[in-house]
C-alpha atoms as a PDB file:
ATOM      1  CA  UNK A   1      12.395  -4.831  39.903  1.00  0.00           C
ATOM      2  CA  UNK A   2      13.059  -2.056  37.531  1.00  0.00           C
ATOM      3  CA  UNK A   3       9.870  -0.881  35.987  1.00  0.00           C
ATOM      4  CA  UNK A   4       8.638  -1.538  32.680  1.00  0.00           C
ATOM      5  CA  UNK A   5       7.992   1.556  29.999  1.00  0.00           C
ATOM      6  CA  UNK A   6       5.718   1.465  27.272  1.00  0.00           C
ATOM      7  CA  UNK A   7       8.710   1.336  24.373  1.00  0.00           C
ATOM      8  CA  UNK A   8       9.129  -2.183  25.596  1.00  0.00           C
ATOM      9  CA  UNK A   9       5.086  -2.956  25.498  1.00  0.00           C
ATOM     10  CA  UNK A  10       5.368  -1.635  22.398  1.00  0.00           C
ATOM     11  CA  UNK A  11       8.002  -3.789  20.860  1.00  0.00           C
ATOM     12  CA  UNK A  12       6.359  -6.674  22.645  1.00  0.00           C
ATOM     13  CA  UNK A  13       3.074  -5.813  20.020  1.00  0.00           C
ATOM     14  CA  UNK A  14       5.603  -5.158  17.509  1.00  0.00           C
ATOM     15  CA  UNK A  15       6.905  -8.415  17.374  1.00  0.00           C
ATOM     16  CA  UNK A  16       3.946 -10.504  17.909  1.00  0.00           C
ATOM     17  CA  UNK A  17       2.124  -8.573  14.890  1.00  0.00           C
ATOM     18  CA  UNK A  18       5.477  -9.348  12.564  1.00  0.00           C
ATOM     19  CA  UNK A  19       6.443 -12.339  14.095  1.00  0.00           C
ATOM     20  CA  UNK A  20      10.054 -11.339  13.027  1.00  0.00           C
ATOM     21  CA  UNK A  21      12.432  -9.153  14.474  1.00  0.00           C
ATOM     22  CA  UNK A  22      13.577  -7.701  11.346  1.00  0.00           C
ATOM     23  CA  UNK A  23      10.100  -5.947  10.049  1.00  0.00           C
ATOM     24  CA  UNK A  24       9.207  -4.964  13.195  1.00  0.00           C
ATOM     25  CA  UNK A  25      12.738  -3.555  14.542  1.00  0.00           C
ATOM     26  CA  UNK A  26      11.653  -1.595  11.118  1.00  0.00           C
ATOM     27  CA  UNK A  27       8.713  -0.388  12.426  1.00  0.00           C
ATOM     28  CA  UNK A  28      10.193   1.175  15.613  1.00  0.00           C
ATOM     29  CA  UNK A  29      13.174   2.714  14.126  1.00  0.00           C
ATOM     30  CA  UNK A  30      15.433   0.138  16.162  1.00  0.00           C
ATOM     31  CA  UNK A  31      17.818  -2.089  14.911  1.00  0.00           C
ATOM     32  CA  UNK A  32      16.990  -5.634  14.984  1.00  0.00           C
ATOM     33  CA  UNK A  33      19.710  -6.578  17.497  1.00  0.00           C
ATOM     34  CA  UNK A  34      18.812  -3.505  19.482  1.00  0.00           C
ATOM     35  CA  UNK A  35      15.106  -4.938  19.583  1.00  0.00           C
ATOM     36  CA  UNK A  36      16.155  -8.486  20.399  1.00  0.00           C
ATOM     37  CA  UNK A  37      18.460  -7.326  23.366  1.00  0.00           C
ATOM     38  CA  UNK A  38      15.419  -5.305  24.661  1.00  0.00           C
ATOM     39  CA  UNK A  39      12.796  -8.720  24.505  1.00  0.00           C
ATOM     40  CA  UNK A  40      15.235 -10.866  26.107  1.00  0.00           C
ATOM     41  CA  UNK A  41      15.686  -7.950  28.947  1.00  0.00           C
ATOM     42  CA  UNK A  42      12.184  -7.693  29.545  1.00  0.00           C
ATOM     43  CA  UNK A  43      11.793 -11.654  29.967  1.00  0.00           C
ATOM     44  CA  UNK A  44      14.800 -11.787  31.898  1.00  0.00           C
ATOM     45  CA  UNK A  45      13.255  -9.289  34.216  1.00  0.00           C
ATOM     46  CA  UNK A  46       9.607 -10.696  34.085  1.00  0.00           C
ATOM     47  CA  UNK A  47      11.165 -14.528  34.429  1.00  0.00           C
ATOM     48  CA  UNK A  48       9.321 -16.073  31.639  1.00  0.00           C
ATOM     49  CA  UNK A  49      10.068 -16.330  27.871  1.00  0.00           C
ATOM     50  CA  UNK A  50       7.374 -14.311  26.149  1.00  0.00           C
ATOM     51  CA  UNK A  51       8.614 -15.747  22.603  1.00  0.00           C
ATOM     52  CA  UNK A  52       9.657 -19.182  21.184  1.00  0.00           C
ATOM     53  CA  UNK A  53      12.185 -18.148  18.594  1.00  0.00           C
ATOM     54  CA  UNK A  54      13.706 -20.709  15.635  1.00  0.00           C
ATOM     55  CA  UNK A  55      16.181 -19.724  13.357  1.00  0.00           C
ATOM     56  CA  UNK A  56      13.433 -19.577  11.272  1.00  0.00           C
ATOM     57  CA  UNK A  57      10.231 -17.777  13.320  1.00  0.00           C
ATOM     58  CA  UNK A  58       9.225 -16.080  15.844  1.00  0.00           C
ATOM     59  CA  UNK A  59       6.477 -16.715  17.758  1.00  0.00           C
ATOM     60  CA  UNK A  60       4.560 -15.801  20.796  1.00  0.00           C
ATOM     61  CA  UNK A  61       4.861 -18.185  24.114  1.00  0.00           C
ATOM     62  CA  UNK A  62       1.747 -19.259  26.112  1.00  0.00           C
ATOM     63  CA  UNK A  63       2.945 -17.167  28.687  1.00  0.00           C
ATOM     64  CA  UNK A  64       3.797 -14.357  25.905  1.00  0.00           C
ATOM     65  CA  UNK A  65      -0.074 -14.878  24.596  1.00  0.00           C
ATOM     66  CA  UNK A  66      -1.113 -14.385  27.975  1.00  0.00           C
ATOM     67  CA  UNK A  67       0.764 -10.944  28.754  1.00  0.00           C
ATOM     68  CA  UNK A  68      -0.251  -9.454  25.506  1.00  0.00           C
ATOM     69  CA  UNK A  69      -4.016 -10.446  25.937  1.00  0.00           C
ATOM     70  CA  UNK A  70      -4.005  -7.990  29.026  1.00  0.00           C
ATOM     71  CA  UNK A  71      -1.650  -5.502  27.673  1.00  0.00           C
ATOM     72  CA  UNK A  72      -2.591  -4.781  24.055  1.00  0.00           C
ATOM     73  CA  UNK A  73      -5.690  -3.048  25.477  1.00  0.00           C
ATOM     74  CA  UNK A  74      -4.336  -1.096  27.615  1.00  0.00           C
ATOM     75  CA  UNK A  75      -1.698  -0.201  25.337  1.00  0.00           C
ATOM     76  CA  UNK A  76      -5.067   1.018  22.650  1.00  0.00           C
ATOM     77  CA  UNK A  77      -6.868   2.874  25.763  1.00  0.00           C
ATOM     78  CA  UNK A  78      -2.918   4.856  26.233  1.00  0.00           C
ATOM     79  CA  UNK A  79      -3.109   5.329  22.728  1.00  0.00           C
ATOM     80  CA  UNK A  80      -6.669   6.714  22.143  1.00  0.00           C
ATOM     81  CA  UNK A  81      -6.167   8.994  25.521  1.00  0.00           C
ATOM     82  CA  UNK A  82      -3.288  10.126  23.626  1.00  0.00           C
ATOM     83  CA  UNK A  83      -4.866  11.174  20.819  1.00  0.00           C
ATOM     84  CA  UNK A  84      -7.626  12.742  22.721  1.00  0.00           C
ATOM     85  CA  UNK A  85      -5.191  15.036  24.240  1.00  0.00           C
ATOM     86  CA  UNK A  86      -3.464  15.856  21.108  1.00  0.00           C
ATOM     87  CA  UNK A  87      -7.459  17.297  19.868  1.00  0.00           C
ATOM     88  CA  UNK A  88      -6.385  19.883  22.707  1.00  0.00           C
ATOM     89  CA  UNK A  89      -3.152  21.146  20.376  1.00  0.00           C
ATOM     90  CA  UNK A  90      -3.814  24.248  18.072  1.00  0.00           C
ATOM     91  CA  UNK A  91      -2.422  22.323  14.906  1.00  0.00           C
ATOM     92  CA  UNK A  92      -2.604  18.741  14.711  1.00  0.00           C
ATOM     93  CA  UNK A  93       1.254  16.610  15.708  1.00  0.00           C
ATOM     94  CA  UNK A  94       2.781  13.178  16.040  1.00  0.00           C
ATOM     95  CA  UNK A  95       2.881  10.312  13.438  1.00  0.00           C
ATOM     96  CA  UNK A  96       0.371   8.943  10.732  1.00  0.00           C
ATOM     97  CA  UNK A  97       0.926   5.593   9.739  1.00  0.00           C
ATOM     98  CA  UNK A  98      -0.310   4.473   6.500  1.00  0.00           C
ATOM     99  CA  UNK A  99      -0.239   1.127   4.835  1.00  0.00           C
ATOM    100  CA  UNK A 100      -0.532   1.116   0.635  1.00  0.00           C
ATOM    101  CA  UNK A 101       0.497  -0.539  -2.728  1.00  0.00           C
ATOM    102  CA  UNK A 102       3.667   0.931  -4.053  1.00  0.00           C
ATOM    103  CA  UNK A 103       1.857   2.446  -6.797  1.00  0.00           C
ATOM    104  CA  UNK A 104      -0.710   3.891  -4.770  1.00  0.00           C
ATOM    105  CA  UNK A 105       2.030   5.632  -2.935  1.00  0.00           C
ATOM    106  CA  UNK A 106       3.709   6.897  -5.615  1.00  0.00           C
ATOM    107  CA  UNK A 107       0.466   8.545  -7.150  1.00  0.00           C
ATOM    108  CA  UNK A 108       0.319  10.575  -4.174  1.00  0.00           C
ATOM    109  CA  UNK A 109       3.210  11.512  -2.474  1.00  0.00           C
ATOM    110  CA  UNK A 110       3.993  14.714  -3.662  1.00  0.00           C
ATOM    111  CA  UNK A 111       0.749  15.939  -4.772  1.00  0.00           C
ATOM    112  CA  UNK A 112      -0.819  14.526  -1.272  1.00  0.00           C
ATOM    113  CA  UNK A 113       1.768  13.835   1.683  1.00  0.00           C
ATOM    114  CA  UNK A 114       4.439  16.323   0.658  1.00  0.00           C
ATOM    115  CA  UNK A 115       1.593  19.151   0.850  1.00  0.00           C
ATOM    116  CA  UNK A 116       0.590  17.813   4.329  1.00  0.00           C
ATOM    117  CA  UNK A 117       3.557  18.190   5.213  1.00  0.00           C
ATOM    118  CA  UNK A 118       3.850  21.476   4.091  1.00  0.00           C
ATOM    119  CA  UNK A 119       0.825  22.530   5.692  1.00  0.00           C
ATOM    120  CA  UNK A 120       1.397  20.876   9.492  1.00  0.00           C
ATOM    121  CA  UNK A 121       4.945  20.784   9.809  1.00  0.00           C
ATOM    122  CA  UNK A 122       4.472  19.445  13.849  1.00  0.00           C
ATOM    123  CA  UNK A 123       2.927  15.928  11.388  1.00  0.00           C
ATOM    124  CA  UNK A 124       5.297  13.083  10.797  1.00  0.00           C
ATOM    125  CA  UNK A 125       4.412  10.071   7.857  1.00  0.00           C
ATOM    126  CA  UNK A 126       5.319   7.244   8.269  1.00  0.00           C
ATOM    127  CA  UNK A 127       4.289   5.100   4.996  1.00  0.00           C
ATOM    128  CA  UNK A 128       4.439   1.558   4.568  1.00  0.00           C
ATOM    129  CA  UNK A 129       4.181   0.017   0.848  1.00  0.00           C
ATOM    130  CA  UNK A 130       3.461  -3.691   0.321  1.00  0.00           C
ATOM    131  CA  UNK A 131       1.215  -5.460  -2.136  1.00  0.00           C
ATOM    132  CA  UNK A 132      -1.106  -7.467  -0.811  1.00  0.00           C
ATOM    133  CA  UNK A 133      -3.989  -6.516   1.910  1.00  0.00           C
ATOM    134  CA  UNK A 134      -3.653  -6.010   5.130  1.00  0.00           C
ATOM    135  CA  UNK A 135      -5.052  -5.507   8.442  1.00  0.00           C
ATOM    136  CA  UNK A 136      -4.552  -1.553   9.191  1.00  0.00           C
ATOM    137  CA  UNK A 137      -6.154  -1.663  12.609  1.00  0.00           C
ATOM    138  CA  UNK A 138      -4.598  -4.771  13.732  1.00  0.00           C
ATOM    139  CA  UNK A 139      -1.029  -4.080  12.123  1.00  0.00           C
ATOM    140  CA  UNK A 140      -1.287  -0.396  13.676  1.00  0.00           C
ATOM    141  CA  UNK A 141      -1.982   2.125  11.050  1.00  0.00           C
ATOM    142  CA  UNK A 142      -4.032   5.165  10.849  1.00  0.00           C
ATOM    143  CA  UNK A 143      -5.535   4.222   7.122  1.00  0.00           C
ATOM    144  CA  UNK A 144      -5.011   2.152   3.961  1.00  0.00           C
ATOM    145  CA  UNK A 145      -4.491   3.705   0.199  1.00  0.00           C
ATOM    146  CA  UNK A 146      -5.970   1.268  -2.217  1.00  0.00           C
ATOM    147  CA  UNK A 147      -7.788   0.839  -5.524  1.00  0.00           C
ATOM    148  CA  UNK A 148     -11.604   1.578  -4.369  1.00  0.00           C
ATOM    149  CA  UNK A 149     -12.006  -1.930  -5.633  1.00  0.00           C
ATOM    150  CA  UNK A 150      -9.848  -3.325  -2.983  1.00  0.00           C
ATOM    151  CA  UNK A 151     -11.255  -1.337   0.208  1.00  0.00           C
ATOM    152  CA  UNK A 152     -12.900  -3.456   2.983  1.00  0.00           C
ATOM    153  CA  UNK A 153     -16.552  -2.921   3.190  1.00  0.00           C
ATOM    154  CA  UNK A 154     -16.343  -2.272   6.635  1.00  0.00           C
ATOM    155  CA  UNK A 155     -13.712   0.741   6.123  1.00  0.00           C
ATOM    156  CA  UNK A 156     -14.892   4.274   5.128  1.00  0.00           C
ATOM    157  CA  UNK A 157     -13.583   5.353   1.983  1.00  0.00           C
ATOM    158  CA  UNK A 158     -12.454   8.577   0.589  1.00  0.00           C
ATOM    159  CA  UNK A 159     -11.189   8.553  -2.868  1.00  0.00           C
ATOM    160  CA  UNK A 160      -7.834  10.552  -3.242  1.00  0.00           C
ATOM    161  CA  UNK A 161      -7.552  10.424  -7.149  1.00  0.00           C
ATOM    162  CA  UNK A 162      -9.983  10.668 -10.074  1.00  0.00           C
ATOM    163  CA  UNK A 163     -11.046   7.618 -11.912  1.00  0.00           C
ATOM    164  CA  UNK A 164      -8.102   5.597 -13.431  1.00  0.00           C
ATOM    165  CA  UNK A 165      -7.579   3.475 -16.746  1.00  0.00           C
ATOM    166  CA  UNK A 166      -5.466   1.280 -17.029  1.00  0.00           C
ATOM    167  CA  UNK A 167      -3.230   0.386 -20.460  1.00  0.00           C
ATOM    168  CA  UNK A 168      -2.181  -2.065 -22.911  1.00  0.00           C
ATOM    169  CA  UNK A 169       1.576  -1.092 -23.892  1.00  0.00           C
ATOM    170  CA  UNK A 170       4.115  -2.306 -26.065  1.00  0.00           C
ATOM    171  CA  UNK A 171       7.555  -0.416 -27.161  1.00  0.00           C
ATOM    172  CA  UNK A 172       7.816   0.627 -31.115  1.00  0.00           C
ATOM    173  CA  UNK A 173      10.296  -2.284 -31.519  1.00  0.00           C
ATOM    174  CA  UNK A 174       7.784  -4.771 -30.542  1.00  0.00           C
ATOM    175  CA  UNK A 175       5.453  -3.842 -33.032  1.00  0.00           C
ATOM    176  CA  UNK A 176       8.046  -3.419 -35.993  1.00  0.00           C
ATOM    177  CA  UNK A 177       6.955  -6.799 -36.835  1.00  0.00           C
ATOM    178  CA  UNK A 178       3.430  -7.100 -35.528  1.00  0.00           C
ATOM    179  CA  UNK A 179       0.193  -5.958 -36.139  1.00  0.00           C
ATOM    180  CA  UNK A 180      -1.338  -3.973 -33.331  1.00  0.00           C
ATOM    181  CA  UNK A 181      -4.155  -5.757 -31.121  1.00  0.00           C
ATOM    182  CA  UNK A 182      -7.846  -4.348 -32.284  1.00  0.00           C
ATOM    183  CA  UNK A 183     -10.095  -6.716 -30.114  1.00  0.00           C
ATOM    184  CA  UNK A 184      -8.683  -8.285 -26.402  1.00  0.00           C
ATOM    185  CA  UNK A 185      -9.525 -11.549 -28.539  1.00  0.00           C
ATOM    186  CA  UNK A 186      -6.387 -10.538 -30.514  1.00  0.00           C
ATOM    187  CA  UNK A 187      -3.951 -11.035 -27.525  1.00  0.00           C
ATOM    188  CA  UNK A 188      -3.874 -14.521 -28.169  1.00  0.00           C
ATOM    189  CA  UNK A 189      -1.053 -13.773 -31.038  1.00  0.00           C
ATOM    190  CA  UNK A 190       0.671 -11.373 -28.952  1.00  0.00           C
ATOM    191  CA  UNK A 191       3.475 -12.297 -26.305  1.00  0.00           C
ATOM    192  CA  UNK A 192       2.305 -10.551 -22.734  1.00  0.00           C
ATOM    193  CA  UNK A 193       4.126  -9.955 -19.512  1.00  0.00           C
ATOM    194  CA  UNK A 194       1.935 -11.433 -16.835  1.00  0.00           C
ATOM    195  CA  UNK A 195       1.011 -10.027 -13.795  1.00  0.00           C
ATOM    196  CA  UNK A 196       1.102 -12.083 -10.054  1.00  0.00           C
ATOM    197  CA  UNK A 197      -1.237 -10.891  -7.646  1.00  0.00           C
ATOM    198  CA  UNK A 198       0.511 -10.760  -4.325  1.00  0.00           C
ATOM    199  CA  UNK A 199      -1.498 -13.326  -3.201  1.00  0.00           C
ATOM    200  CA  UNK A 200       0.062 -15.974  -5.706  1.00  0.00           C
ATOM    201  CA  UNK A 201      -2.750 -16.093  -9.109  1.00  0.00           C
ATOM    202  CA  UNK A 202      -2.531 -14.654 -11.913  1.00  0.00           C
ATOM    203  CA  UNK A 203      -4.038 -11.287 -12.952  1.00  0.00           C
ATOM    204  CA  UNK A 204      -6.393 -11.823 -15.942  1.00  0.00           C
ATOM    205  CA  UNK A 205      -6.588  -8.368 -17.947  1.00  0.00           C
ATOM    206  CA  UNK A 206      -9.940  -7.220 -18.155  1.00  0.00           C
ATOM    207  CA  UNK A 207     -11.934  -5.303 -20.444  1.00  0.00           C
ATOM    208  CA  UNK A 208     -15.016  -3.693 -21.391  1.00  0.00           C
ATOM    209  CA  UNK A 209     -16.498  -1.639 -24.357  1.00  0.00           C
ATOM    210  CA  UNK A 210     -20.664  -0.524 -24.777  1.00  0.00           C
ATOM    211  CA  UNK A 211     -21.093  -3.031 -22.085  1.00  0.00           C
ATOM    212  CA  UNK A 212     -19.687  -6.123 -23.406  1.00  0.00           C
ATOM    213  CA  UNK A 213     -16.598  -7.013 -20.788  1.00  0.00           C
ATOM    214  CA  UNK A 214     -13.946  -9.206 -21.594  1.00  0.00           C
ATOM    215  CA  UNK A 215     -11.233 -11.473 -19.151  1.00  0.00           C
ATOM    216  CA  UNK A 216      -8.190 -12.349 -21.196  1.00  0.00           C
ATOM    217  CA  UNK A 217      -5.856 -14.948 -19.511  1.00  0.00           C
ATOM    218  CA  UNK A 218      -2.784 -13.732 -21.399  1.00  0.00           C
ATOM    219  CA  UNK A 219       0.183 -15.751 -22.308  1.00  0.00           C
ATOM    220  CA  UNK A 220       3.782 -15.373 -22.020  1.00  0.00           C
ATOM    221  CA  UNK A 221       7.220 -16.045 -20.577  1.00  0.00           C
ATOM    222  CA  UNK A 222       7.819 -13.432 -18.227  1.00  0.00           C
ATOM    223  CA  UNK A 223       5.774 -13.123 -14.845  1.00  0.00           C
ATOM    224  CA  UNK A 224       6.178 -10.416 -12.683  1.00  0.00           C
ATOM    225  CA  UNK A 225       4.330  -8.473  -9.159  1.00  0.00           C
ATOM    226  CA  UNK A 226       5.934  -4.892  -9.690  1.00  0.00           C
ATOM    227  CA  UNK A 227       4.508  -2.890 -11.697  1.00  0.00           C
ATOM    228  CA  UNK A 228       8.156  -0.856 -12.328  1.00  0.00           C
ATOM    229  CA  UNK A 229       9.682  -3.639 -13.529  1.00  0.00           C
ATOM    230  CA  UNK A 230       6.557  -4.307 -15.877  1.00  0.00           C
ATOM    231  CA  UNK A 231       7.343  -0.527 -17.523  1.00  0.00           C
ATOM    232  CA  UNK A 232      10.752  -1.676 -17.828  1.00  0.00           C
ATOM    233  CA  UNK A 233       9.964  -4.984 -19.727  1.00  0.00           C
ATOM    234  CA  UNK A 234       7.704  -3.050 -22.026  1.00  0.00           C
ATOM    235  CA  UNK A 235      10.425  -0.601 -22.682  1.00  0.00           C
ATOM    236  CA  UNK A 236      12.686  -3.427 -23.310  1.00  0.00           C
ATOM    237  CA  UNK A 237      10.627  -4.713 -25.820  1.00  0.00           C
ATOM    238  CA  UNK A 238       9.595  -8.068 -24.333  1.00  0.00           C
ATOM    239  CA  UNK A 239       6.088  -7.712 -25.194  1.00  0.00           C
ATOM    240  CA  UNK A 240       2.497  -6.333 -24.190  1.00  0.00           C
ATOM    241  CA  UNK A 241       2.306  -5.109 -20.339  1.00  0.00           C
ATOM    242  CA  UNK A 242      -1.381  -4.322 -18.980  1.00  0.00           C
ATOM    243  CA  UNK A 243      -0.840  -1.351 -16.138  1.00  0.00           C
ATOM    244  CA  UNK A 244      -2.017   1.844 -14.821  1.00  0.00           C
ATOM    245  CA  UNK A 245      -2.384   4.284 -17.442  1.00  0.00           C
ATOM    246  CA  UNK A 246      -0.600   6.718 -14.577  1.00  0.00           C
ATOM    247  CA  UNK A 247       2.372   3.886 -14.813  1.00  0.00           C
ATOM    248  CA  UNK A 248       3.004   4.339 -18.428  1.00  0.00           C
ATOM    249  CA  UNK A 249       1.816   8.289 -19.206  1.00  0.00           C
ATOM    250  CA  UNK A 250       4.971  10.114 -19.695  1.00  0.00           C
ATOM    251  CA  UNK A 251       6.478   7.177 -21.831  1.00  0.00           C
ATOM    252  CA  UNK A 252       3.310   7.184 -24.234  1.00  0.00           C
ATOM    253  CA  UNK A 253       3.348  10.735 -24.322  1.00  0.00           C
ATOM    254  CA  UNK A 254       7.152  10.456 -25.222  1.00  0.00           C
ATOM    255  CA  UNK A 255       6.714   8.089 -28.012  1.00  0.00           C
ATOM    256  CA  UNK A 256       8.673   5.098 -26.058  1.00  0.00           C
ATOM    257  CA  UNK A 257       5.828   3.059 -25.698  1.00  0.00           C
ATOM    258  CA  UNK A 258       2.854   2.872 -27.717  1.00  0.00           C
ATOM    259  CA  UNK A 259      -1.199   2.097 -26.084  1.00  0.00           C
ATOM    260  CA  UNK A 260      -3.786   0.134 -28.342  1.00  0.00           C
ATOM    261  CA  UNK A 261      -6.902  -1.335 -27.294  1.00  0.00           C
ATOM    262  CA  UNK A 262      -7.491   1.928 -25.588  1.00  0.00           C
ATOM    263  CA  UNK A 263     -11.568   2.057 -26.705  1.00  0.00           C
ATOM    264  CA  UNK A 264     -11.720  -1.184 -24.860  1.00  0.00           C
ATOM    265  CA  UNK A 265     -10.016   0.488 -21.225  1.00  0.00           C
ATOM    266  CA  UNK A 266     -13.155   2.855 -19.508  1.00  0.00           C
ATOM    267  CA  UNK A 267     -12.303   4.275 -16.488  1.00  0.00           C
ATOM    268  CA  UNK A 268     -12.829   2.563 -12.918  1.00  0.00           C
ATOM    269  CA  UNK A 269     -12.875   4.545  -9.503  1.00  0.00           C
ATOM    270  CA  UNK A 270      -9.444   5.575  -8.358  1.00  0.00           C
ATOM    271  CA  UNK A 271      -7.000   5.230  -5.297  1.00  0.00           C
ATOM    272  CA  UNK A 272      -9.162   5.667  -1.870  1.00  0.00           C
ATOM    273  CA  UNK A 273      -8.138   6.480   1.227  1.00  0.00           C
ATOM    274  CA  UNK A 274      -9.395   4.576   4.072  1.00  0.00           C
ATOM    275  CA  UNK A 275     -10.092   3.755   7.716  1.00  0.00           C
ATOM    276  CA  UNK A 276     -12.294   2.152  10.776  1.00  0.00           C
ATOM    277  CA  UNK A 277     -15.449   4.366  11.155  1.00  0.00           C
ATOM    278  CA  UNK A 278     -16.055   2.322  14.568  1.00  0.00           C
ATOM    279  CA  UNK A 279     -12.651   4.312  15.830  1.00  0.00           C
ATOM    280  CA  UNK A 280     -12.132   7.883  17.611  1.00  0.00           C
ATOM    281  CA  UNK A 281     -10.076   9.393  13.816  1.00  0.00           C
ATOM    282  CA  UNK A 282      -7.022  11.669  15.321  1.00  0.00           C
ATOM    283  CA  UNK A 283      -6.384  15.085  14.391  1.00  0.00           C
ATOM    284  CA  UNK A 284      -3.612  14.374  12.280  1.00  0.00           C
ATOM    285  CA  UNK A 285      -5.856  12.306   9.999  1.00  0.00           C
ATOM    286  CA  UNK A 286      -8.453  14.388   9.595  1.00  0.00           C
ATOM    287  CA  UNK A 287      -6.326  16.831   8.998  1.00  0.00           C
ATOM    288  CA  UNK A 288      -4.975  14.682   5.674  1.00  0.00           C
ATOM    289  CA  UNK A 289      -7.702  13.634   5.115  1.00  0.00           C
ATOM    290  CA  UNK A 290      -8.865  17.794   4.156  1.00  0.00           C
ATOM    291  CA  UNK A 291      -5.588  17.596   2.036  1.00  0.00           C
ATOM    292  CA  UNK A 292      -7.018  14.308   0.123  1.00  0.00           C
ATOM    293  CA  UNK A 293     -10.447  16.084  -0.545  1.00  0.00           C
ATOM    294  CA  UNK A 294      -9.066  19.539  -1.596  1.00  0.00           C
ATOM    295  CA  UNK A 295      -6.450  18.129  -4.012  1.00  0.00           C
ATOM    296  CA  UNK A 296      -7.817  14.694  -5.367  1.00  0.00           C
ATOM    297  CA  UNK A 297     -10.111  16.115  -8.033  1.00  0.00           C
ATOM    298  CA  UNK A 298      -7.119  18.115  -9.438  1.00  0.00           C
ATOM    299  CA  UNK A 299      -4.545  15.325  -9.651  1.00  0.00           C
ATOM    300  CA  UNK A 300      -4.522  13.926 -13.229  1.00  0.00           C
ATOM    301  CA  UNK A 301      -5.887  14.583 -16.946  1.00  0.00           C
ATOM    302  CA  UNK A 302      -7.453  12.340 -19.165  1.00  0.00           C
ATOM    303  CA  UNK A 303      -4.393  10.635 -20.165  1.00  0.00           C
ATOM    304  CA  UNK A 304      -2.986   9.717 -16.730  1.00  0.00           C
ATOM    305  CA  UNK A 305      -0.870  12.345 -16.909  1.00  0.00           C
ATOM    306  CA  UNK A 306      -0.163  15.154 -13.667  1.00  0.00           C
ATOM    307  CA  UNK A 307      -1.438  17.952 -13.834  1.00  0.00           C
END
């Protein structure tokens, strides 16, 4: 029987963690067909189906749950003997795998991961942006980038950007015929763009001046998750948007879009990097990880803006 190689482990774990072809043909730089031909190979080989597939999911097999009980750790001990070897290398090399917001990647691409780059050119990254929370260690990746707000207790945390703010916008046009918002109280006459968590609720905007804090539950008729297309809605003029102060810098300093209630936004701490403190942390991560601490203090001024 021909022999099996890792790649096809691999995509075995792959699939399993997405349950769908399509995200995790993504993940190995395959195309989806490609991926699919290679799973049915490997069962045709092996004689049993390690997947139940629908038109709809994908899903492992008993048999399927079975194989990658005894494989995946294996597949972890190849992985951390790996990376043990690569200590041996005079400048760190392979791929780091990071999973954070959109915004959060954003905020530090060039200033962070282009410099990284820069500086260990044998380094490949390999960055994957999606709203809501995930599993790093079980979905494969070296370290999260979230709000420190956000970080797993059970992750070590090492913040990558000052302390943020975040802003109440509007465009010039929307307040041609309204009074500007003095108190969050005052939101209640203003039309808002509301923010979905990824997780399905709504954001409530918060607040908080000489101690007093505030939760607004905002009204209006546009609801959206990205925080782009929030900048965009302000600049069209359809009302207040409550964002990063990062998000919206360049327009305020531009005149496009105006901030109030800015006595009622203190800062909170800022975009973190983190990771499992129980695992062995490669060289290529500790090697961004000096990038993230020599360059985070540095990032922005006090109005969001790059310095």
């Amino acid at each position: 029987m021909q022999k099996t190689g890792l790649a096809e482990l691999n995509a075995v774990v792959a699939v399993s963690t997405h349950r769908s072809f399509r995200r995790a043909a993504a993940e190995l730089g395959l195309s989806p067909s490609a991926l699919s031909h290679a799973i049915a190979a490997l069962e045709q080989r092996m004689g049993v189906r390690l997947f139940n597939r629908t038109t709809r999911s994908v899903a492992l097999s008993a048999a399927g749950e079975q194989f990658l009980a005894r494989v995946q750790p294996a597949l972890r001990e190849i992985s951390a003997a790996m990376a043990a070897a690569n200590e041996l290398r005079d400048t760190p090399a392979g791929t780091l795998r990071l999973n954070a917001s959109e915004a959060a990647a954003s905020m530090i691409l060039a200033p962070v991961v282009l410099e990284f780059l820069r500086r260990h050119p044998a380094m490949e990254v390999d960055i994957v942006t999606e709203g809501r929370l995930v599993d790093i260690v079980g979905q494969g990746f070296d370290a999260g980038i979230r709000i420190a707000e956000s970080v797993p207790e059970d992750m070590i945390a090492v913040p990558c950007t000052p302390p943020v703010r975040f802003a109440v916008v509007g465009a010039p046009a929307y307040f041609a015929t309204r009074s500007k918002p003095r108190t969050p109280q005052d939101l209640a006459g203003h039309v808002c763009v509301r923010t979905r968590f990824p997780s399905g609720p709504l954001y409530k905007w918060d607040f908080e001046k000489r101690g007093q804090r505030v939760s607004v539950d905002v009204a209006g008729p546009l609801t959206l998750d990205d925080h782009h297309l929030m900048v965009e809605a302000a600049l069209g003029g359809a009302g207040l948007v409550w964002t990063s102060e990062y998000a919206v810098a360049p327009h305020v300093a531009a005149g496009r879009l105006l901030r109030v209630l800015d006595d009622w936004s203190p800062p909170i701490p800022g975009l973190c990097v983190y990771y499992p403190g129980h695992r062995h942390v490669p060289a290529g991560l500790r090697a961004f990880l000096e990038v993230v601490r020599e360059v985070a203090p540095t990032l922005f001024d006090r109005d969001g803006m790059r310095r």
